[in-house]
Every structure is written in structure tokens, then in C-alpha cells.
N, C-alpha and C. Protein backbone atom coordinates (compact mmCIF):
# COMPACT_ATOMS: atom_id res chain seq x y z
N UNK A 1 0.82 -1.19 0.00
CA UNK A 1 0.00 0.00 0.00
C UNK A 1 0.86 1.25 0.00
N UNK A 2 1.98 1.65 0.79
CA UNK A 2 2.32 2.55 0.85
C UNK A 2 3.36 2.69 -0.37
N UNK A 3 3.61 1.62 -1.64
CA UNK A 3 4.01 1.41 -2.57
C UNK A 3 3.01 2.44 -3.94
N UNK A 4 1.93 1.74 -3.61
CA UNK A 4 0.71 2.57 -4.15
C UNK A 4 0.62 3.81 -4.38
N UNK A 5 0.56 4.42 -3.03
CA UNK A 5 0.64 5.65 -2.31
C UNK A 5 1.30 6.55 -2.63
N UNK A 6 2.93 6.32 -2.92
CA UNK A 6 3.98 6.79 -3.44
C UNK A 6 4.03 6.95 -4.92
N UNK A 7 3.56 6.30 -5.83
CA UNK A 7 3.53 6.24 -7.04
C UNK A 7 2.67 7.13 -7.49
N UNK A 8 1.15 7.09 -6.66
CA UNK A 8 -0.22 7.70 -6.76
C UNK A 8 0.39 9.88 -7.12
N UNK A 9 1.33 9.79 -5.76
CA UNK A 9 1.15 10.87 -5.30
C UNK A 9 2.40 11.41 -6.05
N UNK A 10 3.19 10.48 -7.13
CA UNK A 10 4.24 11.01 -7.88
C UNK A 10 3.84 10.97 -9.44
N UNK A 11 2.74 10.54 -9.12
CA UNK A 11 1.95 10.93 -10.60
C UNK A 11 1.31 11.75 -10.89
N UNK A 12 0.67 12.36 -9.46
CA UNK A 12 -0.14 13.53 -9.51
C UNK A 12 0.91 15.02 -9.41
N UNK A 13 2.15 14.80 -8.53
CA UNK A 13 3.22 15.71 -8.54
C UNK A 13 3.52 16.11 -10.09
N UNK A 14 3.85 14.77 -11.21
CA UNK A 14 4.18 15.63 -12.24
C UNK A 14 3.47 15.44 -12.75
N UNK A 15 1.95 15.68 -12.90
CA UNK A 15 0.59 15.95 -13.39
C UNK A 15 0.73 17.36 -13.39
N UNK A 16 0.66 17.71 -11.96
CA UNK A 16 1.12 19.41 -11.29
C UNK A 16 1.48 19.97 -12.16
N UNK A 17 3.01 19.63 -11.77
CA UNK A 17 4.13 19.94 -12.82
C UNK A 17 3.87 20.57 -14.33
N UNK A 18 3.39 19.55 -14.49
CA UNK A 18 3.98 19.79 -16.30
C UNK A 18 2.46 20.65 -16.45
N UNK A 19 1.23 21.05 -15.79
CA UNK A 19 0.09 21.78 -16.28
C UNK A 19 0.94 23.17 -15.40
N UNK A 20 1.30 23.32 -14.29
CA UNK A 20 1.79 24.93 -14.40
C UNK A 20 2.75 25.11 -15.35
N UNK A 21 3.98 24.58 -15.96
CA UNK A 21 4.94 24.76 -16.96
C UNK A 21 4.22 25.04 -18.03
N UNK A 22 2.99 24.96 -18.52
CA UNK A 22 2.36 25.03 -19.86
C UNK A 22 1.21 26.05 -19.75
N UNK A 23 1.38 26.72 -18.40
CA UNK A 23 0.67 27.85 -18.16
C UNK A 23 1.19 29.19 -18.39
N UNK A 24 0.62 29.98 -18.33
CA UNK A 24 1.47 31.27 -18.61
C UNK A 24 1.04 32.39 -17.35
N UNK A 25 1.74 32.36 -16.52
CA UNK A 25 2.29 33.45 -15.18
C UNK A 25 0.93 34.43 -15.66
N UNK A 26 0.55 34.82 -13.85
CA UNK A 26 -0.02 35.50 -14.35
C UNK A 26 -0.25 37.40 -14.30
N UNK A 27 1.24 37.56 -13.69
CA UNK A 27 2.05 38.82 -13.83
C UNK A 27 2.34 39.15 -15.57
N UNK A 28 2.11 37.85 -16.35
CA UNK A 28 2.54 38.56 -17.89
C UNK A 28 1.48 38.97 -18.11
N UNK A 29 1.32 39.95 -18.77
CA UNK A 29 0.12 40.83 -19.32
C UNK A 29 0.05 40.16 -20.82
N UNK A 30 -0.90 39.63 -21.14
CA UNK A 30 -0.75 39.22 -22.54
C UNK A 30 -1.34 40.18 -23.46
N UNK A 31 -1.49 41.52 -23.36
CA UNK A 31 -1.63 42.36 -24.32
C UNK A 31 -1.44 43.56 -24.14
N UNK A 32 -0.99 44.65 -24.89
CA UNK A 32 -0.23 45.43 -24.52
C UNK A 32 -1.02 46.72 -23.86
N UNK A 33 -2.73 46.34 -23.93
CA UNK A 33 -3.21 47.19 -22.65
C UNK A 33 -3.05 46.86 -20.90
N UNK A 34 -2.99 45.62 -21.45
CA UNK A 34 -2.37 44.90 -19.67
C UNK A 34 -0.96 45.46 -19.59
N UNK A 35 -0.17 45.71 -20.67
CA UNK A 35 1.25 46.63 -20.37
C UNK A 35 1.51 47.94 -19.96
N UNK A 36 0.39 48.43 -20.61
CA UNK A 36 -0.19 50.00 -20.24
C UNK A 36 -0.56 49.92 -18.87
N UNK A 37 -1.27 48.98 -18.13
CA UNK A 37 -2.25 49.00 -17.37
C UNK A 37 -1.25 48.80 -15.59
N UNK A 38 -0.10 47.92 -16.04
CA UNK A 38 0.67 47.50 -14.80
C UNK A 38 1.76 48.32 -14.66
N UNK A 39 1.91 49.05 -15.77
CA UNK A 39 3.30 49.78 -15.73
C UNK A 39 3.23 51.15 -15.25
N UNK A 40 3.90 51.29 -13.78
CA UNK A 40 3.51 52.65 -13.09
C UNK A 40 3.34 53.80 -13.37
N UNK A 41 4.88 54.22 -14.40
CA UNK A 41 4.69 55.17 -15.06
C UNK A 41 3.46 55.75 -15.72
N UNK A 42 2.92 54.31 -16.31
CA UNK A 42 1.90 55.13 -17.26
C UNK A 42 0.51 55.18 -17.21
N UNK A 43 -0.06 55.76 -15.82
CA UNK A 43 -1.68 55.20 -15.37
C UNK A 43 -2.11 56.11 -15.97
N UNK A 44 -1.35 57.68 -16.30
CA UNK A 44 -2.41 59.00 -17.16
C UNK A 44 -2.93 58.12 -18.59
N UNK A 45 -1.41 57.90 -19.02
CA UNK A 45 -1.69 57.29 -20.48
C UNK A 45 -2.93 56.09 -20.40
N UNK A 46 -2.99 55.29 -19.31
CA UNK A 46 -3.92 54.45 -19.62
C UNK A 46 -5.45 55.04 -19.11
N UNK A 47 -5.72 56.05 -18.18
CA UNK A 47 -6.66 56.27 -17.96
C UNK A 47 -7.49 57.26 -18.90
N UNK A 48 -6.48 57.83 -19.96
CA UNK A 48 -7.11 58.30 -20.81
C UNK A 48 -7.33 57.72 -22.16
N UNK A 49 -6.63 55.99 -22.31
CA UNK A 49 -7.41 55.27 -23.42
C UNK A 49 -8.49 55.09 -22.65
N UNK A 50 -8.47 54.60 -21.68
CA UNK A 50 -10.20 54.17 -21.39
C UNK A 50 -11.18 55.40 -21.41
N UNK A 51 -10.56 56.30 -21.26
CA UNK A 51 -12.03 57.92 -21.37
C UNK A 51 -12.11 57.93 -22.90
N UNK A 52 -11.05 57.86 -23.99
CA UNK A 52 -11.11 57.65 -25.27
C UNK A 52 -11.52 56.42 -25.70
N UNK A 53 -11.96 55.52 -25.01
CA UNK A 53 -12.96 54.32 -24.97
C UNK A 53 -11.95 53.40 -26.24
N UNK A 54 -10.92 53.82 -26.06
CA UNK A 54 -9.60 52.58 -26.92
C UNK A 54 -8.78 51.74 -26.01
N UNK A 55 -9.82 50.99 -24.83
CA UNK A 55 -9.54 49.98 -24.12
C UNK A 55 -9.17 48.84 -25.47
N UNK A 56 -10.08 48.14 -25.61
CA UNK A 56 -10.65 47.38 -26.51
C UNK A 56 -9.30 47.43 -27.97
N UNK A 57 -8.89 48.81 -28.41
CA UNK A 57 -8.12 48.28 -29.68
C UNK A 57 -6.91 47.69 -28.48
N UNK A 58 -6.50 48.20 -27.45
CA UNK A 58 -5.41 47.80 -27.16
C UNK A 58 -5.26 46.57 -26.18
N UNK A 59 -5.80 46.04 -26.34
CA UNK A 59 -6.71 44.61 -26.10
C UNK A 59 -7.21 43.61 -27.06
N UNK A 60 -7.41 44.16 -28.22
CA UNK A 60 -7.39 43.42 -29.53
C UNK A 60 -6.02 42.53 -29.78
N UNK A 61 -6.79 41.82 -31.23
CA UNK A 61 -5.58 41.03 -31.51
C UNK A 61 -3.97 41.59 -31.87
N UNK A 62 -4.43 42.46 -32.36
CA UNK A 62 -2.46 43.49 -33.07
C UNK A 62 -2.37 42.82 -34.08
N UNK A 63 -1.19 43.12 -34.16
CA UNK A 63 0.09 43.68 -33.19
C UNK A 63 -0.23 45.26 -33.28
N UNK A 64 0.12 45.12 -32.23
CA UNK A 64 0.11 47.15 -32.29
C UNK A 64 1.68 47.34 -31.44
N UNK A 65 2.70 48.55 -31.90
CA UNK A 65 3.13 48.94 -30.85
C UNK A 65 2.71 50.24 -29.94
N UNK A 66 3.07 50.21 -29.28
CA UNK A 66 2.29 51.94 -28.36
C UNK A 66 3.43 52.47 -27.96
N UNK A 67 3.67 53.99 -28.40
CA UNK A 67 4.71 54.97 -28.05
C UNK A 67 4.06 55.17 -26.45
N UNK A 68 3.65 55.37 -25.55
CA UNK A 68 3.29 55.63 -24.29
C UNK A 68 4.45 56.45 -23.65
N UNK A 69 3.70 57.72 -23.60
CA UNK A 69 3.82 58.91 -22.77
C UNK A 69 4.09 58.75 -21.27
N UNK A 70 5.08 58.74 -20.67
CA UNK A 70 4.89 58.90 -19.43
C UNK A 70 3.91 59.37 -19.07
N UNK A 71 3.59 59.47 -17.23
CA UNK A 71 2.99 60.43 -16.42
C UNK A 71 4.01 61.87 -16.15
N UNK A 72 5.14 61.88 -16.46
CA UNK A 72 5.96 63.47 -16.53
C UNK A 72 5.38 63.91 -17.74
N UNK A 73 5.54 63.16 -19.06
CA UNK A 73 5.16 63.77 -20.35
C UNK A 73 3.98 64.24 -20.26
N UNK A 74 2.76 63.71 -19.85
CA UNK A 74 1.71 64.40 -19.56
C UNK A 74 1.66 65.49 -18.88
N UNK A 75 2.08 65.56 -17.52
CA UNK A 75 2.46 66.57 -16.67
C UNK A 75 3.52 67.80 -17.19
N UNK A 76 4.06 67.86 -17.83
CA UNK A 76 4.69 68.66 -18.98
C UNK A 76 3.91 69.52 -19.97
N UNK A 77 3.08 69.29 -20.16
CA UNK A 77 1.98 69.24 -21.23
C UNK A 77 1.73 70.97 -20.55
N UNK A 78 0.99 71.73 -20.93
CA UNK A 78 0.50 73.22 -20.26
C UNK A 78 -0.94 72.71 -19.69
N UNK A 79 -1.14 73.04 -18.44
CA UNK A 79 -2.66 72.46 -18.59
C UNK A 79 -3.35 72.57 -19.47
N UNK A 80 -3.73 74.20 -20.16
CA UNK A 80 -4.87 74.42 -20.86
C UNK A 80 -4.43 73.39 -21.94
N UNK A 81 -4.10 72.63 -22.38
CA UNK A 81 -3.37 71.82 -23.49
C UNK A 81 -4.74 70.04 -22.73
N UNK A 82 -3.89 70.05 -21.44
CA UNK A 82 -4.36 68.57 -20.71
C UNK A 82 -6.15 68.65 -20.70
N UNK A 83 -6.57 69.78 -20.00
CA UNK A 83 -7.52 70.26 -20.03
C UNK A 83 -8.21 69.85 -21.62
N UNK A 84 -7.91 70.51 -22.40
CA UNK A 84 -8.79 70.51 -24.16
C UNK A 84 -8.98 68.95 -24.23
N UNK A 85 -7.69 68.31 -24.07
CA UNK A 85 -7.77 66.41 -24.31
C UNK A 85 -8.76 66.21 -23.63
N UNK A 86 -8.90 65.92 -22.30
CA UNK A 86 -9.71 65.45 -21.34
C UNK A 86 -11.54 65.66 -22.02
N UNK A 87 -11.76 67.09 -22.45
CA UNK A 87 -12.65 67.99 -22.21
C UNK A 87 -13.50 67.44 -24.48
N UNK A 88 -12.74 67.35 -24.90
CA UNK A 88 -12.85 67.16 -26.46
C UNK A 88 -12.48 65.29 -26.45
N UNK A 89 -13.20 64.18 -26.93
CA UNK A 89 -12.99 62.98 -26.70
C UNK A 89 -12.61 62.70 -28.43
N UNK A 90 -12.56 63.15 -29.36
CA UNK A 90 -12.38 63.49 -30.29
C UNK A 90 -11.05 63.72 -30.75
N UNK A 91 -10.86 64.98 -30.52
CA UNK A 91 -9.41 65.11 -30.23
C UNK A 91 -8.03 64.38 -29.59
N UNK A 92 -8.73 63.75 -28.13
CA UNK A 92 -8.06 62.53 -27.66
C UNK A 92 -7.64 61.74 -27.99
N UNK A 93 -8.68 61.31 -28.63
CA UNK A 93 -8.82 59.90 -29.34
C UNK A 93 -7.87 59.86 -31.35
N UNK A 94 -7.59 61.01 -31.36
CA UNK A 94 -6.63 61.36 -32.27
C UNK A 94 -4.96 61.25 -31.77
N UNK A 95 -4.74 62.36 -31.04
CA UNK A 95 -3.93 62.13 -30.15
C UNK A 95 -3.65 61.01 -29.79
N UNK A 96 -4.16 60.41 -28.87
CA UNK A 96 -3.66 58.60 -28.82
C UNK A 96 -3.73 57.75 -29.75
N UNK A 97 -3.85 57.79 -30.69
CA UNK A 97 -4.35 56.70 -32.15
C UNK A 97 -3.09 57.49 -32.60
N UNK A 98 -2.55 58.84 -32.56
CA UNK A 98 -1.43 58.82 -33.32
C UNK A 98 0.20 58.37 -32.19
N UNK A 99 -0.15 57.88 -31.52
CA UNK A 99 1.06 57.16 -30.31
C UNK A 99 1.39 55.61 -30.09
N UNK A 100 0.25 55.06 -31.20
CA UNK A 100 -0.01 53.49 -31.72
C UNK A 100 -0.19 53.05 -33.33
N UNK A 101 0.93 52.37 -33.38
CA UNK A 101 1.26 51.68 -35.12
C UNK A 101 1.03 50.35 -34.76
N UNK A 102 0.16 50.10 -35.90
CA UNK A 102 -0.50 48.73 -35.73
C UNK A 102 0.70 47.76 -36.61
N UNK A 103 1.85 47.35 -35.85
CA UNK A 103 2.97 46.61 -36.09
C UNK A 103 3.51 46.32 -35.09
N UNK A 104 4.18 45.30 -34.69
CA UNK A 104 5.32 44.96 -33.99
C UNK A 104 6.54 45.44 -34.19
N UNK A 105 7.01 46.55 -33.72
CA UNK A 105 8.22 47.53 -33.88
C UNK A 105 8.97 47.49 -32.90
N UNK A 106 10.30 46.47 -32.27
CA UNK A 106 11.31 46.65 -31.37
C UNK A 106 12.07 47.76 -31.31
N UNK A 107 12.41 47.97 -30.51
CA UNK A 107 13.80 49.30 -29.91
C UNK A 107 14.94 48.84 -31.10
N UNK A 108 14.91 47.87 -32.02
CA UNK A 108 16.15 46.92 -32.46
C UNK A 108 15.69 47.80 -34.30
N UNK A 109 14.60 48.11 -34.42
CA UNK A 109 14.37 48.09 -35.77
C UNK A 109 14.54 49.21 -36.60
N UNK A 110 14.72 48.86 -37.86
CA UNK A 110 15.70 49.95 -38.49
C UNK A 110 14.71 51.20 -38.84
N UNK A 111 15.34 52.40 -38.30
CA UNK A 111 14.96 53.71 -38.75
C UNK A 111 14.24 53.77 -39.99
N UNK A 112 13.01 54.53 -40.07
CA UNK A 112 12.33 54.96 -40.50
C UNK A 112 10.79 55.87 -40.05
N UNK A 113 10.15 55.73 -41.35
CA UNK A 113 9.04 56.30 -41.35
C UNK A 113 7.65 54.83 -40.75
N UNK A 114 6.73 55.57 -39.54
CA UNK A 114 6.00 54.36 -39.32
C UNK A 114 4.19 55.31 -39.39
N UNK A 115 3.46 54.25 -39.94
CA UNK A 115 2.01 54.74 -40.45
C UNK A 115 1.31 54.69 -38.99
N UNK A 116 0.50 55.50 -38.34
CA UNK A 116 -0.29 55.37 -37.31
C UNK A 116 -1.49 55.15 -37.02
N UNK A 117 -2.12 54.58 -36.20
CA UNK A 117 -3.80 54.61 -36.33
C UNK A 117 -4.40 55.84 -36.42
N UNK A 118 -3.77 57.00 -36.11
CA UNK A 118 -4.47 57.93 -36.50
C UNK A 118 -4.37 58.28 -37.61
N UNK A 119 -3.40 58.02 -38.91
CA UNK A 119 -3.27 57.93 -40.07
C UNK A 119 -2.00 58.33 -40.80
N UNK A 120 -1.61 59.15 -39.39
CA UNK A 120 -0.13 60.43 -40.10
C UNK A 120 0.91 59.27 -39.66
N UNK A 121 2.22 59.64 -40.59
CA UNK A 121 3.29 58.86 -40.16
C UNK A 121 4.45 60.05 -38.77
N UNK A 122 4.80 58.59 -38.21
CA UNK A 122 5.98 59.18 -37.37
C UNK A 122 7.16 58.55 -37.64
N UNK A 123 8.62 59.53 -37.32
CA UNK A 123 9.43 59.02 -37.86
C UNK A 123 10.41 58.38 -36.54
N UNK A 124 10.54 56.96 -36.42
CA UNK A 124 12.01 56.20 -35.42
C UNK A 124 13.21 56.17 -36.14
N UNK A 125 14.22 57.03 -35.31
CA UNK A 125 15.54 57.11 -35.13
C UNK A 125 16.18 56.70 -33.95
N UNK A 126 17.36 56.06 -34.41
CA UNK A 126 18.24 55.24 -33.12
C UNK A 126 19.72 56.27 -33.65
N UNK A 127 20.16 56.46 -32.36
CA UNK A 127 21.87 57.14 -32.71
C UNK A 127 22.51 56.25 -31.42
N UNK A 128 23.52 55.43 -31.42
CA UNK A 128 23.76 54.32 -30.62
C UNK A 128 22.91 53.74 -29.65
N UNK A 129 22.80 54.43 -28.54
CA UNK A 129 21.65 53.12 -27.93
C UNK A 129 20.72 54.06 -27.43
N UNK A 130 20.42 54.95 -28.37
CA UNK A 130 19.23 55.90 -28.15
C UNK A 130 18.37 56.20 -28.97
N UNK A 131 17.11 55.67 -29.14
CA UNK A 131 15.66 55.87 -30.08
C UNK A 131 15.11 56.94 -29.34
N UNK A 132 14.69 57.07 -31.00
CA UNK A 132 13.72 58.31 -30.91
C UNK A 132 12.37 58.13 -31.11
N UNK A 133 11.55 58.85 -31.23
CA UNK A 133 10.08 58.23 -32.13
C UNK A 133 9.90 59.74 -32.28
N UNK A 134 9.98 60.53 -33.27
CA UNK A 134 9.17 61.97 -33.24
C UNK A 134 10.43 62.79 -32.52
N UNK A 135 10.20 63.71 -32.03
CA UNK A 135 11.21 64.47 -30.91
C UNK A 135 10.96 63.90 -29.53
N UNK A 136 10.70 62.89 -29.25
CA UNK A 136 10.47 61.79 -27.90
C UNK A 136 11.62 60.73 -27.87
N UNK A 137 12.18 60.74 -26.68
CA UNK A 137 12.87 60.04 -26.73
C UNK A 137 12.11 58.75 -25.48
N UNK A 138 13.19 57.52 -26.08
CA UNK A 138 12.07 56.49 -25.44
C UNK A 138 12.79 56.02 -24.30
N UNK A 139 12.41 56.22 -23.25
CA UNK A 139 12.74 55.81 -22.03
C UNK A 139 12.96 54.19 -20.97
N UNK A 140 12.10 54.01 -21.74
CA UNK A 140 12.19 52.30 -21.11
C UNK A 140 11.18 51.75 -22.71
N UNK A 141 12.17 50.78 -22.95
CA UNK A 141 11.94 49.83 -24.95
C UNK A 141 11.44 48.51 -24.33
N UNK A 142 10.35 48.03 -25.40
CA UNK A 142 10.61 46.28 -25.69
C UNK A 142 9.39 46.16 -24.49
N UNK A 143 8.52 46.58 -23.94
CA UNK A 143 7.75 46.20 -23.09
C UNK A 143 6.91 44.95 -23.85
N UNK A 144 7.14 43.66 -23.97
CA UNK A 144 6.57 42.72 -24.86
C UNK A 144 5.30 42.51 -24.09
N UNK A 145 4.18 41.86 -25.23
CA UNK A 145 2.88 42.15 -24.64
C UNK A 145 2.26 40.55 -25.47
N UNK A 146 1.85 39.73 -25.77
CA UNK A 146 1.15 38.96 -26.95
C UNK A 146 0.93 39.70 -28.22
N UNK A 147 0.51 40.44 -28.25
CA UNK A 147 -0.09 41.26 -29.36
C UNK A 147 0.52 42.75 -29.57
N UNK A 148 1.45 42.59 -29.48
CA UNK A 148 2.61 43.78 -29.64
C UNK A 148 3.72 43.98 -28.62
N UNK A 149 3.83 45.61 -28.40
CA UNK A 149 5.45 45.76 -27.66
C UNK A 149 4.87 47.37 -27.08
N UNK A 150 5.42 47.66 -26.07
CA UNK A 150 5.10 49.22 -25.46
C UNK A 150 6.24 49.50 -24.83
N UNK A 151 7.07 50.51 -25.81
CA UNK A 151 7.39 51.51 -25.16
C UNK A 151 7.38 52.95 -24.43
N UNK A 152 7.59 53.44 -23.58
CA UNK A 152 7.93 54.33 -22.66
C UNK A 152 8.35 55.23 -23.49
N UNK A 153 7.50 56.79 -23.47
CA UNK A 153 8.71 57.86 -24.50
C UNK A 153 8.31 59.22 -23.19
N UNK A 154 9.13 59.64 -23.30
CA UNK A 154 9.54 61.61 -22.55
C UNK A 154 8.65 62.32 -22.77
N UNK A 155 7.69 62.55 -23.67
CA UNK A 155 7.09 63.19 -24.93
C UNK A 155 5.71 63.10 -25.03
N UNK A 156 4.50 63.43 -25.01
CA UNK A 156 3.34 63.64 -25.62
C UNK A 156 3.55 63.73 -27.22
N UNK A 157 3.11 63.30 -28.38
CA UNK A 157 3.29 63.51 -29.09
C UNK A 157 1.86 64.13 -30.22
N UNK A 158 1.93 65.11 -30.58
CA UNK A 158 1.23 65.85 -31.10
C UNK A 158 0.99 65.65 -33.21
N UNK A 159 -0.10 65.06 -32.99
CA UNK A 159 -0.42 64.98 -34.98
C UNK A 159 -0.69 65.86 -35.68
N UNK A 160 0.40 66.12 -36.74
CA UNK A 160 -0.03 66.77 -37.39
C UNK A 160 -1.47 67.71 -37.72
N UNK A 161 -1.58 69.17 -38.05
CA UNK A 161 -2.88 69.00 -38.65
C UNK A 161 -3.74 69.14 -39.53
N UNK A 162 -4.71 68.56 -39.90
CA UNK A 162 -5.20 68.08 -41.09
C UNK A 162 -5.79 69.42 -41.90
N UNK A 163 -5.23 69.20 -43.46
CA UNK A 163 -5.83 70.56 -44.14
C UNK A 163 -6.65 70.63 -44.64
């Protein structure tokens, strides 16, 4: 019996086993609004996709990457500037659609021009181990997500405007 017992309870051990190994933690955010969402820096940036009701794209399938604004970059901003976003959902929702390219774009990838959900392109530059995105520089790269990547930029970034 206690032969039994032992076998029973070393079958169920790597039963255990091998179903948490094939699980996925559940500190990983598997999408890059769960990246937005845990990452301290950036609770302005995320509390104003959800008032711009773009929970949901950044929660979608992607890939998207997201330039994400600090909470300084926001705070930088002039109020009457923070104020208009908040106050115009329209405008917002421009504004953040132009801070997300629906691609998988690493800190690693070569300079250029990138198309945005809001429609205008922005341009990434690297000069040794420093990217740019726009006149933003990116502060913390590579935030991997399932469905894209979020980086950290200095910068609010402002779209073009339309003629």
C-alpha cells in the first residue's frame, strides 16, 4: 500500500508539474493594454485610453506597438493643453491613435518612417543606444505584450494637422 501511495502521489506531482509549466504566469500581461495597465509610469496614459474608450483596440488582436507617454510627459503638457484632451474625446482619441502603429516595432528596428492609427506617419531614429520616435525620446523599450510591444517615450506627441 504505501508502494501505491507513493507512485499515486508522484503521478499527480508531475501531473502538477507539467500543467503549471504550460501555463502562462499571471504577472505577464498578454496584451499590450495589460502593459499600459501594470506599468507605473503610465496610469495617465492608460486612464485616458479608457475615457477615449480605446480599451478594446489595445486589447485586440495586433500587433500594435504603443509609443506611451509617461505620467511626466503628460504633466509637462500646459494644462490648458491637458484640459482641451480630457474635455474634447475626439481630439483625444486622435492624439492617442497617433502614439499606436498597428505593427510589432522593437527598440532593435531599423529607422524609419511608421504609419499610425491615426493615419499620419511618425518618424524612429536610433543614434547608438538611443531611439527616438518623433522628438520623444524612449525611455524604457521592448515592453513585450502577446499582441505587440510598449514603449515608454519623454514626450506627448502631437499629430499633425489636417488641411
Amino acid at each position: 500500500m504505501f508502494r501505491r501511495l507513493t507512485l499515486q502521489t508522484t503521478l499527480a506531482l508531475a501531473i502538477v508539474a507539467t500543467l503549471g509549466a504550460c501555463s502562462t504566469p499571471a504577472s505577464a500581461p498578454n496584451t499590450v493594454g495589460g502593459v499600459v495597465a501594470k506599468t507605473k509610469n503610465l496610469s495617465t496614459f492608460n486612464q485616458l485610453v479608457a475615457d477615449a474608450g480605446m480599451a478594446a483596440t489595445l486589447n485586440g488582436s495586433g500587433p500594435y506597438t504603443v509609443f506611451a507617454p509617461s505620467d511626466a510627459a503628460f504633466q509637462a503638457l500646459p494644462a490648458k493643453t491637458r484640459d482641451a484632451l480630457k474635455n474634447d474625446k475626439e481630439q483625444l482619441k486622435a492624439v492617442l491613435s497617433y502614439h499606436i502603429v498597428p505593427a510589432h516595432v522593437t527598440a532593435s528596428a531599423k529607422a524609419g518612417k511608421l504609419k499610425t492609427l491615426q493615419g499620419s506617419d511618425i518618424a524612429l531614429a536610433r543614434a547608438a543606444d538611443f531611439v527616438t520616435v518623433e522628438d520623444a525620446l524612449v525611455e524604457q523599450a521592448d515592453l513585450k505584450a502577446g499582441n505587440g510591444v510598449v514603449h515608454v517615450i519623454d514626450r506627448v506627441l502631437v499629430p499633425p494637422r489636417k488641411k
